[in-house]
Structure formats: C-alpha cells, structure tokens
C-alpha atoms as a PDB file:
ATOM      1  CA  UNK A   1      -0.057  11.134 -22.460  1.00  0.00           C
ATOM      2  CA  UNK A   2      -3.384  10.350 -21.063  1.00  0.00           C
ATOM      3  CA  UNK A   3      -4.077  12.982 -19.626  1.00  0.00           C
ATOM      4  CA  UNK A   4      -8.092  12.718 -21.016  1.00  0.00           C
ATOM      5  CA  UNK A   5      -8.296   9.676 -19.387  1.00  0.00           C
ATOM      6  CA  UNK A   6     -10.184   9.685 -16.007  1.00  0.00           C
ATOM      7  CA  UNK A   7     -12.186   6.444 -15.198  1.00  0.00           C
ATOM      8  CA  UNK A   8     -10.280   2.760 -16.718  1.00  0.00           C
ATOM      9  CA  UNK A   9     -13.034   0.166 -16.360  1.00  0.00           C
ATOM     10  CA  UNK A  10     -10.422  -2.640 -16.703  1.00  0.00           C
ATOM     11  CA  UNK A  11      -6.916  -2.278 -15.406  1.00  0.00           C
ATOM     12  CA  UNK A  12      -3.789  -0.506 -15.024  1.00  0.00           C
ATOM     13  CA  UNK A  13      -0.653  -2.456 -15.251  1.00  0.00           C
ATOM     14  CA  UNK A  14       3.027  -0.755 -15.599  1.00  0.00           C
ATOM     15  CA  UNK A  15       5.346  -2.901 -15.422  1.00  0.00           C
ATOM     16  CA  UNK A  16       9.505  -3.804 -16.260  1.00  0.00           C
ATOM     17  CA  UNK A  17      10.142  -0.145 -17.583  1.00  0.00           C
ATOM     18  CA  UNK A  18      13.545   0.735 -16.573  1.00  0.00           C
ATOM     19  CA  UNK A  19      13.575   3.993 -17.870  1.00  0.00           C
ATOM     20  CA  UNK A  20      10.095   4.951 -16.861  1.00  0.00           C
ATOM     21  CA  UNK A  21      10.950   7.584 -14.009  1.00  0.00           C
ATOM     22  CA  UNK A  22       7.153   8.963 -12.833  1.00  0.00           C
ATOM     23  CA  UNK A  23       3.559   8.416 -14.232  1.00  0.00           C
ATOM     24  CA  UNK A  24       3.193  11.745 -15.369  1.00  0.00           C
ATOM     25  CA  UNK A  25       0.444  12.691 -17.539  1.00  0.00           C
ATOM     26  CA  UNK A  26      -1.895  10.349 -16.115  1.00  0.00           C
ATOM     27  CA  UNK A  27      -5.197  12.324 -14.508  1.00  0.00           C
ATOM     28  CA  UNK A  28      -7.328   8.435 -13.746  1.00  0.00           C
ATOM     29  CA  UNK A  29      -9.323   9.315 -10.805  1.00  0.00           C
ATOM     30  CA  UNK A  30     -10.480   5.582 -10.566  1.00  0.00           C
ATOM     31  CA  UNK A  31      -9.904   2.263 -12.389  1.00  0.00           C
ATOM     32  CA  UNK A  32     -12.700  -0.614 -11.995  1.00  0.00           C
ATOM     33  CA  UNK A  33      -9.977  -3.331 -11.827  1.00  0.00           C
ATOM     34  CA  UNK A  34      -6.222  -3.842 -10.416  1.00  0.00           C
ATOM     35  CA  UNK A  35      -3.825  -1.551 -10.573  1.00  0.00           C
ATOM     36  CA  UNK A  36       0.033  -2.926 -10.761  1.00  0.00           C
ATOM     37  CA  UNK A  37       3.111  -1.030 -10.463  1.00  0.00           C
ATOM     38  CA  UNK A  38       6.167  -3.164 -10.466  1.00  0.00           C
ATOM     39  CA  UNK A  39      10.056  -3.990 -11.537  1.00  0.00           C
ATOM     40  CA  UNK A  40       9.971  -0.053 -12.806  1.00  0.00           C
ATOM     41  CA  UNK A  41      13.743   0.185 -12.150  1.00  0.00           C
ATOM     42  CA  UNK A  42      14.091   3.935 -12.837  1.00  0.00           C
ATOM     43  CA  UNK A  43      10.358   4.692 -11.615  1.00  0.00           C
ATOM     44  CA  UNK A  44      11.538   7.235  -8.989  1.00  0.00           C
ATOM     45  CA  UNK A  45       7.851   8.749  -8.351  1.00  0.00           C
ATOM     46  CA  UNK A  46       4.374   8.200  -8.421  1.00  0.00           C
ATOM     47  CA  UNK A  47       3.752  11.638  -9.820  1.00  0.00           C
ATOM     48  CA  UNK A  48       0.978  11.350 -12.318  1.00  0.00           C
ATOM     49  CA  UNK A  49      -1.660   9.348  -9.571  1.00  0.00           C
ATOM     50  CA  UNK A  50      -2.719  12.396  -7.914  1.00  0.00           C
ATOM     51  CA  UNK A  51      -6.355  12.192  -8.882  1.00  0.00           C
ATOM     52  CA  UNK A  52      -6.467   8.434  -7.865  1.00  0.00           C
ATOM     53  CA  UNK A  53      -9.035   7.694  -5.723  1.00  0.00           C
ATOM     54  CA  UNK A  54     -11.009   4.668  -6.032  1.00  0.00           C
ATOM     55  CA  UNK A  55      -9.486   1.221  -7.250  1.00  0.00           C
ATOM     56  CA  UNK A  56     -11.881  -1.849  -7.237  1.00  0.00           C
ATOM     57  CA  UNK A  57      -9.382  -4.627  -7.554  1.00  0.00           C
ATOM     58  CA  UNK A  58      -6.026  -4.884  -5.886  1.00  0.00           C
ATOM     59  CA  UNK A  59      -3.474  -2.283  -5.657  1.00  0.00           C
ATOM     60  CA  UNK A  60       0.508  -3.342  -6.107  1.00  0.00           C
ATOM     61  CA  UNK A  61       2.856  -1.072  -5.896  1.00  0.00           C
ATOM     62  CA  UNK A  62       6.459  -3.103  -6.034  1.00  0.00           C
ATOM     63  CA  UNK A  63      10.103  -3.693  -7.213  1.00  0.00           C
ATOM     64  CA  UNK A  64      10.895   0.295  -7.714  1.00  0.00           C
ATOM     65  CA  UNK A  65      13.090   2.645  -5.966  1.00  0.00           C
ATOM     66  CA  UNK A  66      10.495   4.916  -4.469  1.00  0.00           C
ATOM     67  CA  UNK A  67      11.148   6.872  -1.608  1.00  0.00           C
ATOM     68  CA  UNK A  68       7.369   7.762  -0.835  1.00  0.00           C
ATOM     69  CA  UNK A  69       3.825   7.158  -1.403  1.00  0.00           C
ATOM     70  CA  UNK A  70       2.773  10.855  -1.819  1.00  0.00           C
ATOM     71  CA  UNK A  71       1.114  10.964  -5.096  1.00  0.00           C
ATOM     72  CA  UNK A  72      -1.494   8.283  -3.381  1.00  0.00           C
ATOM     73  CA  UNK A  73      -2.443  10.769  -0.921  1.00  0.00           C
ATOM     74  CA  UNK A  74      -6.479  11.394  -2.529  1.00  0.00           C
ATOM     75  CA  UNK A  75      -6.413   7.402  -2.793  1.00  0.00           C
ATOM     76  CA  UNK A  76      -9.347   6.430  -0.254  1.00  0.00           C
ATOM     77  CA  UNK A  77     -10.677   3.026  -1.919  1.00  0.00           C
ATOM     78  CA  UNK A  78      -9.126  -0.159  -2.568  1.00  0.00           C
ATOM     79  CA  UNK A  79     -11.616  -2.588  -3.111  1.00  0.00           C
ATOM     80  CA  UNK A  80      -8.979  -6.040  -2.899  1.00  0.00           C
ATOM     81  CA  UNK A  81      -5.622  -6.104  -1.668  1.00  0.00           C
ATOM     82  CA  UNK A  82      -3.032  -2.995  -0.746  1.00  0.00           C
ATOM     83  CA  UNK A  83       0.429  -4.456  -1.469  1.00  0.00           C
ATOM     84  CA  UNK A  84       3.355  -2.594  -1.073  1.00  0.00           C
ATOM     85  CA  UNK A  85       6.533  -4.794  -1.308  1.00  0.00           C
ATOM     86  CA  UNK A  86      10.583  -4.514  -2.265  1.00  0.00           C
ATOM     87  CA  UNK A  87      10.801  -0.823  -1.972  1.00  0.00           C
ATOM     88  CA  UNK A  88      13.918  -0.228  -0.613  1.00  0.00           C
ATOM     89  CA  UNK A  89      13.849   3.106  -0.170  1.00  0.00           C
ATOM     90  CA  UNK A  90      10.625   3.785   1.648  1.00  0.00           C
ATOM     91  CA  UNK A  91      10.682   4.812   5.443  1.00  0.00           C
ATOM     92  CA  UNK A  92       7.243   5.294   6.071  1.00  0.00           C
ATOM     93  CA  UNK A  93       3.492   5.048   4.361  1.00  0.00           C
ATOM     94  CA  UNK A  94       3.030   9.124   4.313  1.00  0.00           C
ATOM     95  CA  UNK A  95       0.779   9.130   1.334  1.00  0.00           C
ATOM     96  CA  UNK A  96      -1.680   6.672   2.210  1.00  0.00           C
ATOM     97  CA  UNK A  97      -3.405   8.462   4.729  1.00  0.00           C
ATOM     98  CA  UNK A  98      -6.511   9.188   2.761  1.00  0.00           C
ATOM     99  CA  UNK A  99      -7.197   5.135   2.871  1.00  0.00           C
ATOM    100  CA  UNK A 100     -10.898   4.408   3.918  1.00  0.00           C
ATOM    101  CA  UNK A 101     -11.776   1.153   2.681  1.00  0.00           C
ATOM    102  CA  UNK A 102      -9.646  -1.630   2.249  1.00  0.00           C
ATOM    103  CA  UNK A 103     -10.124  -5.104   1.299  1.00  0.00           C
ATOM    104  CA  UNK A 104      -6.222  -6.727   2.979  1.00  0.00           C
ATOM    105  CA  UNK A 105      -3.288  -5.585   3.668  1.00  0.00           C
ATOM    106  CA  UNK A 106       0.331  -6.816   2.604  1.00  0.00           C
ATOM    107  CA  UNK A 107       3.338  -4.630   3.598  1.00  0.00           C
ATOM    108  CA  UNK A 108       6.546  -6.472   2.963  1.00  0.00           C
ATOM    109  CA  UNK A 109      10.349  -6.627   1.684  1.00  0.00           C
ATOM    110  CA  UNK A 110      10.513  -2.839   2.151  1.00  0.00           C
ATOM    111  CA  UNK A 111      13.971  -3.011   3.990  1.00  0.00           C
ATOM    112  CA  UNK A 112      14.377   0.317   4.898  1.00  0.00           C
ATOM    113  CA  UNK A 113      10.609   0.907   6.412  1.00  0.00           C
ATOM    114  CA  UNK A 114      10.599   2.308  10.148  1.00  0.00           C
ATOM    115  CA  UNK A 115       6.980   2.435  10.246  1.00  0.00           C
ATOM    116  CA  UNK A 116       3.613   2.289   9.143  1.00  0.00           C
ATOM    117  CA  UNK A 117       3.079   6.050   9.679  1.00  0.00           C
ATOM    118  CA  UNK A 118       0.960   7.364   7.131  1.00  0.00           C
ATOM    119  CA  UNK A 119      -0.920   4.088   6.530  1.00  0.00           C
ATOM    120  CA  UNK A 120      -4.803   4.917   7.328  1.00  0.00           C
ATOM    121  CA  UNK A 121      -6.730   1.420   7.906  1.00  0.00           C
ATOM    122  CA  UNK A 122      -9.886   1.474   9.090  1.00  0.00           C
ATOM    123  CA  UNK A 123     -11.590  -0.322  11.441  1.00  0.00           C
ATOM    124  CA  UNK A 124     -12.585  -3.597  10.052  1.00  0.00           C
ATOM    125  CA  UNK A 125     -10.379  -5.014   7.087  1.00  0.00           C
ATOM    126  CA  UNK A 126     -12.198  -8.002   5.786  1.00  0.00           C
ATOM    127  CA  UNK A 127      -9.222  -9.945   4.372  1.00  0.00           C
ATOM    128  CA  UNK A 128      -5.512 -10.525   5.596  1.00  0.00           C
ATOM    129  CA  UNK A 129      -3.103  -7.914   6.746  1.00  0.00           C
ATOM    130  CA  UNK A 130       0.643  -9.432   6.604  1.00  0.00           C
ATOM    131  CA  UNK A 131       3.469  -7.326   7.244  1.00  0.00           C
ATOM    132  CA  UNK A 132       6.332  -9.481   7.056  1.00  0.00           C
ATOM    133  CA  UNK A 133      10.008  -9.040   6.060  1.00  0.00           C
ATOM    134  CA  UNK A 134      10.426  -5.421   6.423  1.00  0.00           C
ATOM    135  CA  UNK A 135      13.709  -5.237   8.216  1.00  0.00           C
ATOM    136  CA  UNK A 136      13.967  -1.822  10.189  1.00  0.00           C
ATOM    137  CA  UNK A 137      10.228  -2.076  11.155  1.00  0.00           C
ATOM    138  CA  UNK A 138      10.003  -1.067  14.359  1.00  0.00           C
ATOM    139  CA  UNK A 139       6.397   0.513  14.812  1.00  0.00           C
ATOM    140  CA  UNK A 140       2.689  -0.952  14.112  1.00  0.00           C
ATOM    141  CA  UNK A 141       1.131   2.048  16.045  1.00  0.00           C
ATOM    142  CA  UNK A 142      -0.439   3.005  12.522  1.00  0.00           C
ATOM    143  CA  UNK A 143      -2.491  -0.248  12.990  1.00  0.00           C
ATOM    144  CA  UNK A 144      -4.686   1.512  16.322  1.00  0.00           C
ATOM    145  CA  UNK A 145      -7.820   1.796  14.728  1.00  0.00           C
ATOM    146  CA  UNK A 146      -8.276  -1.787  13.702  1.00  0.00           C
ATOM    147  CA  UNK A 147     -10.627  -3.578  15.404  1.00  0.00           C
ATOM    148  CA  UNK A 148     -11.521  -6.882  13.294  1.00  0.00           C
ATOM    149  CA  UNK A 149      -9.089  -8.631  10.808  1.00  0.00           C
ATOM    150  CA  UNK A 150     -11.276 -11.507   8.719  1.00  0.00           C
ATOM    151  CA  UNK A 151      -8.613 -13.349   7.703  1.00  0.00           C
ATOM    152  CA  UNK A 152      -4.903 -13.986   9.065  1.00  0.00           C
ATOM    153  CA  UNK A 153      -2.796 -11.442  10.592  1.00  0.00           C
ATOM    154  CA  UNK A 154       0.932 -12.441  10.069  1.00  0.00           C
ATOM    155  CA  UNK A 155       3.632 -10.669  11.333  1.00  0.00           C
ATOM    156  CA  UNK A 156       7.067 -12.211  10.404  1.00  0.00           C
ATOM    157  CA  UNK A 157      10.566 -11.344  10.276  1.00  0.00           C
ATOM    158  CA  UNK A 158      10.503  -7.900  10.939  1.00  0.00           C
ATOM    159  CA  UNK A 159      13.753  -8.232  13.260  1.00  0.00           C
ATOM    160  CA  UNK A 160      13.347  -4.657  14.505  1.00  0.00           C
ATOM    161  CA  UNK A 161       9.536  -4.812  15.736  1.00  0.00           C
ATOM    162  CA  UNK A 162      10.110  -4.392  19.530  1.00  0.00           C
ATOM    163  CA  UNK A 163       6.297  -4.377  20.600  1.00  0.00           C
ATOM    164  CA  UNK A 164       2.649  -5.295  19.654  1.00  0.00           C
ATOM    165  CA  UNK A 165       1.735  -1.964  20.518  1.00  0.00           C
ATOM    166  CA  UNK A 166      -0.675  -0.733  18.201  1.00  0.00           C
ATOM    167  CA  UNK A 167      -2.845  -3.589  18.326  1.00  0.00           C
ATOM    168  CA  UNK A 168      -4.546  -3.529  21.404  1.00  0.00           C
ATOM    169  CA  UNK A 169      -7.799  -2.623  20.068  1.00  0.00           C
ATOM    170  CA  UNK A 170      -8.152  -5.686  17.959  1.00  0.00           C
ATOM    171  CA  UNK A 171     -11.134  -7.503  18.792  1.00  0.00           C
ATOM    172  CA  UNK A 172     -11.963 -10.050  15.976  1.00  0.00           C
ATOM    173  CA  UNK A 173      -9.458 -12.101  14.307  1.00  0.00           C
ATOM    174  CA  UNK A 174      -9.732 -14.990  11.756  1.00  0.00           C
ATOM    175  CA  UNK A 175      -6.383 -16.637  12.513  1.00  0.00           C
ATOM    176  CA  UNK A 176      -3.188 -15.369  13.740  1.00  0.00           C
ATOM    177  CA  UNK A 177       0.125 -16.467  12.123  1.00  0.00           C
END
C-alpha cells in the first residue's frame, strides 16, 4: 500500500476499477491538487481516507455504489469544488460534517439522497452550489448557515424538494438559476 504516504503535492485520481472495493492502506492527510474518485464499480467504501483533511483542488467523489461518506469525516478543506454525483446508494452527507472551507458545491444524480444532513458548509462559499437531479431530495435544511453564494445557486429537478427552507439566511447571491 501507501500507507507511508501522508502529504501528495499533485493529485489523487482512482478511477474505472471495478474490482477496487475500499482505499485501504492509504494514510494521505492532504493532497495539494484534485482528488477524483469515480466509475469504481465495486468501490463499496471510502475506508482508507480517514486521515484526509485538507485538499487544495477539487474533490469528486462519483459513479460508485457507496452508501456513505464516513471515511471523509476529518475532511475540513476543499480548496475548489465538492462534487458528489451518481451515487445511488447514498441517503444522506453523514461524513462531511467536518467541512470548513469550501470553494462550490455540486450535489447531483444521487437518486436515492433524502437530504443534505451531514453536509457542513460554511457561511460564505465563494463559487457555485448546484444541487440538481437528486430524485428523493426532499430537505436543504443542511444549507442554514449559508449566508453568501458568489456564483449561481441552481436547484433543479429534485422532484421531491417540497420547500426552500433552509435558505432563509442567504443574503448575497451572484445569480440564481
């Protein structure tokens, strides 16, 4: 493994592995670039990004049959974009609480997704947040504490959502889509 490996100044990219099931034996506690997990058919956990806490660039996490996000939980910088997308089996963000900085937001295709619970945003996020396509959404309460968005918020085809609430204490907004 790579288990001696704690700091990756470029980036981390695992991707089309079917038979990858977890990232174990993995100890990074940050990478200075992006950081893509994606079209890991069998990838079943995260287990093995425990110690992740900083990334600089974007994070991706998409295309695999994960059920949760709890490996993430130390994770408290993403310097670009958090994209979580076509994970069919997630129901919530539980794991992504630890989240202080964030450059955007993209939370879509995750078809079975009820919520954002779990998600931690703060206050300002300079980019976009876009939550689109996330059929059994029903919930942005996780989105309270944001106060400024920089860029667009787009919220589309989420044919659950049944409210706005949760974003009543946004104040500053680039565009709205």
């Amino acid at each position: 493994g790579l288990g001696g490996l704690v700091h990756l100044p470029g980036e981390l990219v695992i991707q089309g592995n079917p038979s990858l099931s977890d990232l174990d034996g993995l100890a990074l506690s940050s990478v200075g670039g992006l950081v893509s997990i994606s079209g890991n058919t069998g990838m079943v956990s995260l287990n093995g990004l425990e110690s992740l806490e900083r990334v600089d660039g974007y994070m991706r996490i998409a295309a695999c049959p994960l059920t949760d996000l709890l490996p993430l939980r130390r994770l408290h910088h993403v310097g670009d974009d958090l994209i979580v997308s076509d994970l069919d089996g997630l129901t919530t963000l539980v794991g992504l609480s630890g989240l202080i900085t964030v450059g955007g937001v993209y939370i879509s295709g995750n078809d079975a997704l009820t919520s954002l619970e779990g998600l931690a945003v703060p206050s300002t996020i300079p980019k976009n947040v876009a939550i689109s396509f996330n059929l059994m959404l029903d919930d942005l309460s996780a989105l309270t504490p944001v106060t400024a968005i920089g860029g667009v918020l787009e919220l589309s085809r989420n044919a659950t959502l049944r409210s706005l609430d949760g974003l009543e204490t946004l104040r500053d907004l680039g565009t709205l889509f």
